[in-house]
Protein backbone atom coordinates (compact mmCIF):
# COMPACT_ATOMS: atom_id res chain seq x y z
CA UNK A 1 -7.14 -16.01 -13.05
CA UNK A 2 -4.32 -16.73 -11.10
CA UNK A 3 -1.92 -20.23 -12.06
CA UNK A 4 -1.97 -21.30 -8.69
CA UNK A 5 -4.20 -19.16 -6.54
CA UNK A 6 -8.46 -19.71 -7.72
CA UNK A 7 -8.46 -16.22 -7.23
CA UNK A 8 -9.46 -13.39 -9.55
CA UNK A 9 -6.83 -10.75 -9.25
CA UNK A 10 -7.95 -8.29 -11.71
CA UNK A 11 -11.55 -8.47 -10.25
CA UNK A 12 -9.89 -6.63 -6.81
CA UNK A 13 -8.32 -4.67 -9.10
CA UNK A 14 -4.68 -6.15 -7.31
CA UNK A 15 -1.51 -4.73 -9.38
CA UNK A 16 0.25 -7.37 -11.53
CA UNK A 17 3.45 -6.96 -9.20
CA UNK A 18 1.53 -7.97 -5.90
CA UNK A 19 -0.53 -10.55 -7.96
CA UNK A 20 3.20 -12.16 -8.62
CA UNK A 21 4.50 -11.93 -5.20
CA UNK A 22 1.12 -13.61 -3.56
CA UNK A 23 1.64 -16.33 -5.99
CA UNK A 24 5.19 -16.88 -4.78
CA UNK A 25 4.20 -17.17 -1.13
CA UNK A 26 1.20 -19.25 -1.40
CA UNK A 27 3.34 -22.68 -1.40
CA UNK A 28 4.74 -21.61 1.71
CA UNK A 29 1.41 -20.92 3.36
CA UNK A 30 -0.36 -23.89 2.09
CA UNK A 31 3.06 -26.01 3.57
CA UNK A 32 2.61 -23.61 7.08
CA UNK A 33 -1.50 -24.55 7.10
CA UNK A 34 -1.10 -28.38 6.37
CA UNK A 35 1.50 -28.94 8.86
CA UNK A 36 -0.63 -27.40 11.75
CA UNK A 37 -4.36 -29.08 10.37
CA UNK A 38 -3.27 -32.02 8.61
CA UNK A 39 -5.71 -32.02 6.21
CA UNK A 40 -5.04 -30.41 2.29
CA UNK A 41 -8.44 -29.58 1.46
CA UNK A 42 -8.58 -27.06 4.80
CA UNK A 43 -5.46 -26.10 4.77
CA UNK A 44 -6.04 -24.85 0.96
CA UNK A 45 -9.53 -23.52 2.37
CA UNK A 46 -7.75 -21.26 5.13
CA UNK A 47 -5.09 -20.10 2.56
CA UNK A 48 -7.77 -18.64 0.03
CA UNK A 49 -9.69 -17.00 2.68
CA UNK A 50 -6.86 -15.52 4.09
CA UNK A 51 -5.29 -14.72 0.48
CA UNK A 52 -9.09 -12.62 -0.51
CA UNK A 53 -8.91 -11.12 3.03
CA UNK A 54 -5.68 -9.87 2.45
CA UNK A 55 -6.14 -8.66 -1.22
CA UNK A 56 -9.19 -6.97 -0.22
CA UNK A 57 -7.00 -4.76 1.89
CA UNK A 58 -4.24 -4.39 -0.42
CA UNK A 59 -3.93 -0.62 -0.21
CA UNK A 60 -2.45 -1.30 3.40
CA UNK A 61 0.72 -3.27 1.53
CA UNK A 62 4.10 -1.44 2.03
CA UNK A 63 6.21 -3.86 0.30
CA UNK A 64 7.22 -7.04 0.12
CA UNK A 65 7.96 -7.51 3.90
CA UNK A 66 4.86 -6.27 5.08
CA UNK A 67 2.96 -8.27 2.56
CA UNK A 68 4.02 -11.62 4.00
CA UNK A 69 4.06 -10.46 7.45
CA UNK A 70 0.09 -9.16 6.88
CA UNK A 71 -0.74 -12.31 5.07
CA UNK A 72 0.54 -14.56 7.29
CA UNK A 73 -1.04 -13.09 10.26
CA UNK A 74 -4.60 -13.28 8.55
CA UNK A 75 -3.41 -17.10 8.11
CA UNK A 76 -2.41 -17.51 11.65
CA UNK A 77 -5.69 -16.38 13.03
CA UNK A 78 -7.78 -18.03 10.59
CA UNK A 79 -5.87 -21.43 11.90
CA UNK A 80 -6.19 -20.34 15.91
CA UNK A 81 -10.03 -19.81 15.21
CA UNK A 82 -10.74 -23.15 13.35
CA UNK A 83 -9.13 -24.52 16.30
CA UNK A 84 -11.00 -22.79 19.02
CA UNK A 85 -14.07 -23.39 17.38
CA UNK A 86 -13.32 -27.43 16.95
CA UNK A 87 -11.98 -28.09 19.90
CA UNK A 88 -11.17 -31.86 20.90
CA UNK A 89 -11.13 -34.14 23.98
CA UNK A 90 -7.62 -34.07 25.63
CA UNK A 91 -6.42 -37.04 26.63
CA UNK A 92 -3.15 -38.47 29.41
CA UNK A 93 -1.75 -39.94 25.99
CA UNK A 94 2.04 -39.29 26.41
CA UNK A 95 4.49 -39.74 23.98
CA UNK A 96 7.91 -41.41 24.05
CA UNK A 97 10.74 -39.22 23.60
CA UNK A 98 15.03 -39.46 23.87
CA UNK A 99 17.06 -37.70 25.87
CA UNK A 100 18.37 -34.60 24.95
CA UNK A 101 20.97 -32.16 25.82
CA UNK A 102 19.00 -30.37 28.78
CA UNK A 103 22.05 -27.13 27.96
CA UNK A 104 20.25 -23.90 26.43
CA UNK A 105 21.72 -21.43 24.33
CA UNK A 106 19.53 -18.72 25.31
CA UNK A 107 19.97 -16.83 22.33
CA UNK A 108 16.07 -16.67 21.25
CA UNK A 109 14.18 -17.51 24.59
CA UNK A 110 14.46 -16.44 27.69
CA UNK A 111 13.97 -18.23 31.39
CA UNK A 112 10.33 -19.04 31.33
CA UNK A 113 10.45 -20.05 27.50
CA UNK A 114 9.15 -17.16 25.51
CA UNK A 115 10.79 -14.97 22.27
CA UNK A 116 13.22 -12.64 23.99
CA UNK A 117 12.02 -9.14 22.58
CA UNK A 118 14.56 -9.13 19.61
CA UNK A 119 13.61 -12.17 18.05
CA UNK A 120 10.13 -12.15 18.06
CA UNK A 121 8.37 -12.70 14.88
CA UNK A 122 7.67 -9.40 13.61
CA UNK A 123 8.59 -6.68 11.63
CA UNK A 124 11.86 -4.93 12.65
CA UNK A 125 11.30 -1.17 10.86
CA UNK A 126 13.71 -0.08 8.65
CA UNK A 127 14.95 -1.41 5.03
CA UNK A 128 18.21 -2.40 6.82
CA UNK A 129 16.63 -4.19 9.64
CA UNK A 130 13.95 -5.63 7.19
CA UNK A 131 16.31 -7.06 5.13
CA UNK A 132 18.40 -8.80 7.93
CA UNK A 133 15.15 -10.18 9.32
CA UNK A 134 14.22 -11.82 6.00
CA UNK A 135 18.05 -13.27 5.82
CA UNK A 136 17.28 -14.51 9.71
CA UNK A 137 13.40 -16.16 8.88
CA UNK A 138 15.11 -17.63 6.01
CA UNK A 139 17.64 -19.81 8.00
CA UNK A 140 15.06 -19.66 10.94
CA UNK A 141 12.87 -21.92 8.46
CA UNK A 142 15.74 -24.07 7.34
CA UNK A 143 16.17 -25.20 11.20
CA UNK A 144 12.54 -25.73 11.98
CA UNK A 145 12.02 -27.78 8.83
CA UNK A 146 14.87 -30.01 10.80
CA UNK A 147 12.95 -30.61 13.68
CA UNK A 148 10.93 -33.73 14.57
CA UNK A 149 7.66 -33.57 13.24
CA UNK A 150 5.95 -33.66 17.07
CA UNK A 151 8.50 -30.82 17.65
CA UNK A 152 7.80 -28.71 14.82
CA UNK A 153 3.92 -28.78 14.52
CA UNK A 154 4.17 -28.16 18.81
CA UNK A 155 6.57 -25.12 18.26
CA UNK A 156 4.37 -23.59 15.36
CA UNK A 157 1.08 -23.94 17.63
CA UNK A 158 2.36 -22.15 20.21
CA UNK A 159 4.59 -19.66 18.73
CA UNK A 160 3.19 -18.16 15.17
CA UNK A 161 -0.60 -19.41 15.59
CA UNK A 162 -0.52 -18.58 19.38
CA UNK A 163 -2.75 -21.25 21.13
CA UNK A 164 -2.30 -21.77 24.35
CA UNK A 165 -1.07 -24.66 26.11
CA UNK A 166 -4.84 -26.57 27.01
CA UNK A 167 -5.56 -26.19 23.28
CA UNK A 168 -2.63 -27.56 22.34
CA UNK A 169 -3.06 -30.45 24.16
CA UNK A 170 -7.02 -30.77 23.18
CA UNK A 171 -5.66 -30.76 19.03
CA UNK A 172 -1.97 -33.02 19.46
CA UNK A 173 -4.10 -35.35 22.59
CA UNK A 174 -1.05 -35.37 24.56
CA UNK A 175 -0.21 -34.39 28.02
CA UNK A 176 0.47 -31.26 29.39
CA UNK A 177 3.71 -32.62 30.52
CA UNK A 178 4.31 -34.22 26.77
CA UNK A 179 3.22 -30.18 25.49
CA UNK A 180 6.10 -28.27 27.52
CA UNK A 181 8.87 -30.96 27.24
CA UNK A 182 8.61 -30.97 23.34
CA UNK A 183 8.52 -27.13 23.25
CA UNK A 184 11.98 -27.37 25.69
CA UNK A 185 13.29 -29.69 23.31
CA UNK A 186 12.23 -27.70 20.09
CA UNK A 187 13.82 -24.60 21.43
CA UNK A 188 16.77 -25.94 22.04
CA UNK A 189 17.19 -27.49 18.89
CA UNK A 190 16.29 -24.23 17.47
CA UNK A 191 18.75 -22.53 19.45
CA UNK A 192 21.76 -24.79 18.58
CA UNK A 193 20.77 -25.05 15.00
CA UNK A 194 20.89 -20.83 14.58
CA UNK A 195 23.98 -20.39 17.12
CA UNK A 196 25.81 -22.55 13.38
CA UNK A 197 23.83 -21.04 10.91
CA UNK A 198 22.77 -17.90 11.75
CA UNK A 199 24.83 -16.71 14.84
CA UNK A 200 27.92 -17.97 13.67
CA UNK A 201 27.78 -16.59 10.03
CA UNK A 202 27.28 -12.85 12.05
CA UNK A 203 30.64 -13.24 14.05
């Protein structure tokens, strides 16, 4: 058995070198599942299933890269269909927010809000580009772990799980007003936070 995963590797005949690298990334699934259900035990639920779903398919694996990439998207839709299948009663419930620098970078979103085509969370192709893109997620995750909580659990709903706006407002209970302002705001933070970290390093 696994130290931290109740899974039996050798059962799925998984190779001892996967087995590791699984066990490295489960904290930061479990951390990704609990911030968007707020509850451990389903959050820990939705990690194994996605963890036996994955290693059941482990012949697909083409490294490292692709291994988090195919895990986490098993994770993401596991999370998308607990929530379509529990949905909840939206409410107006607004909530109180500062003002904030309305100026946008533009540097990951365009116009209407959505990943310009570049820096869209997927794979990028070749070792090169694979390895940039894990240097980028890495300081992309720094900056969303600085975000206000409301921002950060919004941002993740609608950007890696991929539920729409009405569903986000069923699960948070805020307005549909309350939903787009906090992703403005959470982009922009985003955007100012890479432009030091991430953009500026590259110049």
């Amino acid at each position: 058995m696994s130290e931290l995963l109740n899974i039996d590797f050798a059962s799925y005949g998984v190779k001892e070198h996967l087995q590791s690298y699984l066990n490295e990334i489960w904290p930061q699934m479990r951390l990704f599942a609990q911030r968007q259900l707020r509850q451990d035990a389903l959050a820990e639920d939705l990690v194994q299933e996605a963890l036996l779903s994955a290693i059941q398919n482990a012949d697909k694996f083409k490294g490292q890269a692709a291994v988090k990439t195919w895990v986490f998207s098993i994770l993401r839709r596991k999370i998308a269909d607990h929530f379509r299948k529990s949905p909840r009663t939206p409410t107006d419930q607004t909530v109180n927010m500062t003002d904030e620098s309305e100026e946008s970078l533009d540097i990951l979103f365009d116009e209407r809000g959505r990943w310009h085509p570049h820096f869209q969370p997927v794979e990028w192709g070749n070792p090169e580009a694979t390895r940039v893109q894990d240097e980028f997620w890495v300081t992309f995750d720094l900056c969303l772990n600085e975000l206000p909580e409301q921002q950060c659990t919004t941002f993740m709903m609608r950007e890696y799980i991929g539920l729409s706006t009405d569903e986000i407002v069923s699960e948070l209970k805020i307005s549909i007003n309350a939903v787009n302002v906090t992703l403005h705001r959470a982009r922009i933070r985003l955007q100012q936070c890479l432009s030091i970290r991430w953009f500026g390093e590259q110049q």
